[in-house]
Protein backbone atom coordinates (compact mmCIF):
# COMPACT_ATOMS: atom_id res chain seq x y z
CA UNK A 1 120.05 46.64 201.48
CA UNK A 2 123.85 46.49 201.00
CA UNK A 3 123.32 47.22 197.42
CA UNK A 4 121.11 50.16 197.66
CA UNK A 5 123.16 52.19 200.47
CA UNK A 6 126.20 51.64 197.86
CA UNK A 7 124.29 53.41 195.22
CA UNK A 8 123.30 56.03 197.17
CA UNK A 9 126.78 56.72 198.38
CA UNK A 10 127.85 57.02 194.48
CA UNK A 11 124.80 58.54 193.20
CA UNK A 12 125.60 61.15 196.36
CA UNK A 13 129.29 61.87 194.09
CA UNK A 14 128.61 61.07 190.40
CA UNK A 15 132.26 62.02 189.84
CA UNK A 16 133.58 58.93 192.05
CA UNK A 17 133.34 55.39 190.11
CA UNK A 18 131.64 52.45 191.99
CA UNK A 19 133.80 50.35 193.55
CA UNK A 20 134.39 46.66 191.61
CA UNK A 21 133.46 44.32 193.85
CA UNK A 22 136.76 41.65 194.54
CA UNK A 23 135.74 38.10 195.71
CA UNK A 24 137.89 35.57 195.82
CA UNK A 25 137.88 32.93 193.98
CA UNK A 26 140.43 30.09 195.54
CA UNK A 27 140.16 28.20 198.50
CA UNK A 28 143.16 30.27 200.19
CA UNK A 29 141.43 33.49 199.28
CA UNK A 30 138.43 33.00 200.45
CA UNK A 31 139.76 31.85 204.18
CA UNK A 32 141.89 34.97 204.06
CA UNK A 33 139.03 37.14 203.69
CA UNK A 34 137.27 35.73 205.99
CA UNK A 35 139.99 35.84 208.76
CA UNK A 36 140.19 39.28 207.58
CA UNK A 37 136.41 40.20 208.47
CA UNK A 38 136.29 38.33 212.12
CA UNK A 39 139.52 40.34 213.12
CA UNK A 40 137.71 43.93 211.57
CA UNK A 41 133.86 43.31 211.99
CA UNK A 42 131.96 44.30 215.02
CA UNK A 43 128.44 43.93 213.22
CA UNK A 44 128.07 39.98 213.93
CA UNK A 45 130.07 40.09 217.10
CA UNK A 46 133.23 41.14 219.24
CA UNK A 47 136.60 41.27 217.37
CA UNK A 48 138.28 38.12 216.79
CA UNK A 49 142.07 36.89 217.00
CA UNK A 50 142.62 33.90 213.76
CA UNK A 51 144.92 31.94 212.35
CA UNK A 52 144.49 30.37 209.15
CA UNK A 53 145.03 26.69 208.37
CA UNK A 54 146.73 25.75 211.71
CA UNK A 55 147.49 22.37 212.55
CA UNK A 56 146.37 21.35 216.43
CA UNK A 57 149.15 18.73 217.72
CA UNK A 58 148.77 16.49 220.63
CA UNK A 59 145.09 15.73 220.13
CA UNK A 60 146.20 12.00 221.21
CA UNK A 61 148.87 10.80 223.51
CA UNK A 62 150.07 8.42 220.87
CA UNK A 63 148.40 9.30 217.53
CA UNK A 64 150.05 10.89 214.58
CA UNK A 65 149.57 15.30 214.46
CA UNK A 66 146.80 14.93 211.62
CA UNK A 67 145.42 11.66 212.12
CA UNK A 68 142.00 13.25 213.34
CA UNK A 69 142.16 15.64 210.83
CA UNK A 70 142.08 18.58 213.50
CA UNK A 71 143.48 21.36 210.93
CA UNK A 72 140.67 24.04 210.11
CA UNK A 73 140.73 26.22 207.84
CA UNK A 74 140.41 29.20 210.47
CA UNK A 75 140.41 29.02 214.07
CA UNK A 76 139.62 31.92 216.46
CA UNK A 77 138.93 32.85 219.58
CA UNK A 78 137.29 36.44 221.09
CA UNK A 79 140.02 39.24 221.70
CA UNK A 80 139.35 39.12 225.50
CA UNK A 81 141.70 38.17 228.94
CA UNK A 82 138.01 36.65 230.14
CA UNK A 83 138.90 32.93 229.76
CA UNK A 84 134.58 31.82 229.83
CA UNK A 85 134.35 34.56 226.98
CA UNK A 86 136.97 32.94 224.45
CA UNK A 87 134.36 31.09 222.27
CA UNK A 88 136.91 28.85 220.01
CA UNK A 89 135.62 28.77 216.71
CA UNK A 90 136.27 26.83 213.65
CA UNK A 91 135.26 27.79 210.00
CA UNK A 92 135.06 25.39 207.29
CA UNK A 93 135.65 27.23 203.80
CA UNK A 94 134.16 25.24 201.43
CA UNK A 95 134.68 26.28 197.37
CA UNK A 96 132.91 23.54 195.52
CA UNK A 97 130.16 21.89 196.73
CA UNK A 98 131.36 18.40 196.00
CA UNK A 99 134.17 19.20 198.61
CA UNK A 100 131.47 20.29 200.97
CA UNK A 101 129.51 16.82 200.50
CA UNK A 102 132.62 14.82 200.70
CA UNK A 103 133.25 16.52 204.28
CA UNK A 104 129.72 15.69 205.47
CA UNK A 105 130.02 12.32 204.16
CA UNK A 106 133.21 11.52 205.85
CA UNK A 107 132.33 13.14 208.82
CA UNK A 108 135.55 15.27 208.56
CA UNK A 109 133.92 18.71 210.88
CA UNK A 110 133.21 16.03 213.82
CA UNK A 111 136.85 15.97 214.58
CA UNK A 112 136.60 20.01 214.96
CA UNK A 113 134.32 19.34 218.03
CA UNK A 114 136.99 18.65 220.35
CA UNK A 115 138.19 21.80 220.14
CA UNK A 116 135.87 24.47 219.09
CA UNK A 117 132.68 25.58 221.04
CA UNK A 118 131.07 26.95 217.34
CA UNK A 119 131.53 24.84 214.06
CA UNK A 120 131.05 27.03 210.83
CA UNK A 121 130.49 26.09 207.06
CA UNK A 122 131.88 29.21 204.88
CA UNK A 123 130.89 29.35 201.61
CA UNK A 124 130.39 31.62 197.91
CA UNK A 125 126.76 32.51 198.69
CA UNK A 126 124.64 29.94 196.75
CA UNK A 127 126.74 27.02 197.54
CA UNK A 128 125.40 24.95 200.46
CA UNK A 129 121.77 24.78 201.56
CA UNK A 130 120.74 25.10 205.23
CA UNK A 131 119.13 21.86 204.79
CA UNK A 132 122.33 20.24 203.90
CA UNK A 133 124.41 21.39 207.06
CA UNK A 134 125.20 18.83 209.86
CA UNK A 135 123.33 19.35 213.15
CA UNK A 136 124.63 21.84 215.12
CA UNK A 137 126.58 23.70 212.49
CA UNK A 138 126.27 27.13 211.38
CA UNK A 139 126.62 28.72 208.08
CA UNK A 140 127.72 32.03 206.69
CA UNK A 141 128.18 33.06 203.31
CA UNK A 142 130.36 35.50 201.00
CA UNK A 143 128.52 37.70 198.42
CA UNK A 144 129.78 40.56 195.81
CA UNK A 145 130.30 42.47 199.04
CA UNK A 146 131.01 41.18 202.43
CA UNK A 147 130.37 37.90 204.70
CA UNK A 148 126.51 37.68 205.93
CA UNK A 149 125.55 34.88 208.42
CA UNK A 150 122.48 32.98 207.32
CA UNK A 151 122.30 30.17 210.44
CA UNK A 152 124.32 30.38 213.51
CA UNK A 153 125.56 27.15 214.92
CA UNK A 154 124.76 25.58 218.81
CA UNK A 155 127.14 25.95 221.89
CA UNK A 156 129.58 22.93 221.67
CA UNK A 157 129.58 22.31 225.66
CA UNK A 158 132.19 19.38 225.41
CA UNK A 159 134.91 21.12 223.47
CA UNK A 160 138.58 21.31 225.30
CA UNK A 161 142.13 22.46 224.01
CA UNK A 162 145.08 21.26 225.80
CA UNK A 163 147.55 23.47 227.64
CA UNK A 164 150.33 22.17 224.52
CA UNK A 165 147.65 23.35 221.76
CA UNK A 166 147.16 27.12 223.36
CA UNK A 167 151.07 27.31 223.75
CA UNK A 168 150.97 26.26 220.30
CA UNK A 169 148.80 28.81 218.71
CA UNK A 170 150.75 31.68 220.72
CA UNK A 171 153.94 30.69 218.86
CA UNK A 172 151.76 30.46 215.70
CA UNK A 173 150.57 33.87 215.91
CA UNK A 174 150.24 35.84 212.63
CA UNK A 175 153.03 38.14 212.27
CA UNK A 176 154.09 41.41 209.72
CA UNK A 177 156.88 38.94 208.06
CA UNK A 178 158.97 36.03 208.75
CA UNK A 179 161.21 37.70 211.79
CA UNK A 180 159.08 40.32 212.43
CA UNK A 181 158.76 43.80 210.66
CA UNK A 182 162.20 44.42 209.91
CA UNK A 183 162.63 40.90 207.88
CA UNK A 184 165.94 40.41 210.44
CA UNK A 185 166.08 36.77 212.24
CA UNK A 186 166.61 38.40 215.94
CA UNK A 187 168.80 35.24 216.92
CA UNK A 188 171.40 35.20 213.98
């Protein structure tokens, strides 16, 4: 479907040339992209707020930052002021399919359930089989083109984030450069 609207777009101006498609190819890439879509795409959902690779403090009184391992790979939440209508949501990006074994294995995602109501497996398209993905996961893939969800993933009822983790994504927001737009440090 993707591919034929495309062609008829181009076939429509025979002067234009197609588009090459860009998919990327790292681990990094690929999560960047993906952030990119849930802030822009209004097809599988409202607009979402990300941050990429952020690490969630605190998730112990006493334990060591990572020593659950609570650092996905992106972490959003819906662009709303309605507190019941946040939906924190972690996706996995997964590049190679050993990695994506070795997380299953190890249990790695069941850390993520503390604090996100939806845990996602991103992938190349091809990569992981539904069959494959932990209960209660969901799965959504990259082709030539654009991300396309292929199982969504069950409400997480017991998730919770900490006062100190919010606080900590707000001064982790995503911003234009380091010291804002101008590239000044405001304090000195």
């Amino acid at each position: 479907m993707v591919e034929s609207s495309i062609t008829a777009r181009f076939a429509a101006n025979p002067w234009r040339k197609r588009p090459k498609p860009v998919v990327p190819t790292t681990h990094d890439g690929l999560a960047a992209d993906l952030a990119a879509w849930l802030r822009c795409s209004r097809t599988e959902g409202p607009v979402r707020i990300t941050w990429e690779n952020i690490e969630f403090p605190d998730m112990g009184r006493y334990q060591r930052v990572n020593a659950l391992g609570i650092r996905p790979d992106v972490f959003s939440i819906v662009a709303t002021l309605t507190e019941s209508k946040w939906a924190p949501t972690i996706h996995e990006v997964k590049i190679s399919r050993s990695d994506f074994l070795a997380d299953v294995r190890k249990g790695k995602w069941e850390g993520h359930k503390k604090i996100a109501k939806y845990i996602w497996f991103a992938c190349p398209e091809g990569l992981i089989d539904v069959a494959e993905l932990p209960a209660g996961t969901g799965l959504i893939v990259r082709d030539r083109y654009n991300w396309h969800v292929v199982k969504r993933p069950t409400r997480n009822p017991k998730w919770r984030i900490t006062n100190r983790q919010w606080m900590n994504l707000c001064m982790k927001a995503q911003r234009p450069g380091p010291y804002g737009r101008e590239g000044k440090d405001p304090y000195g």
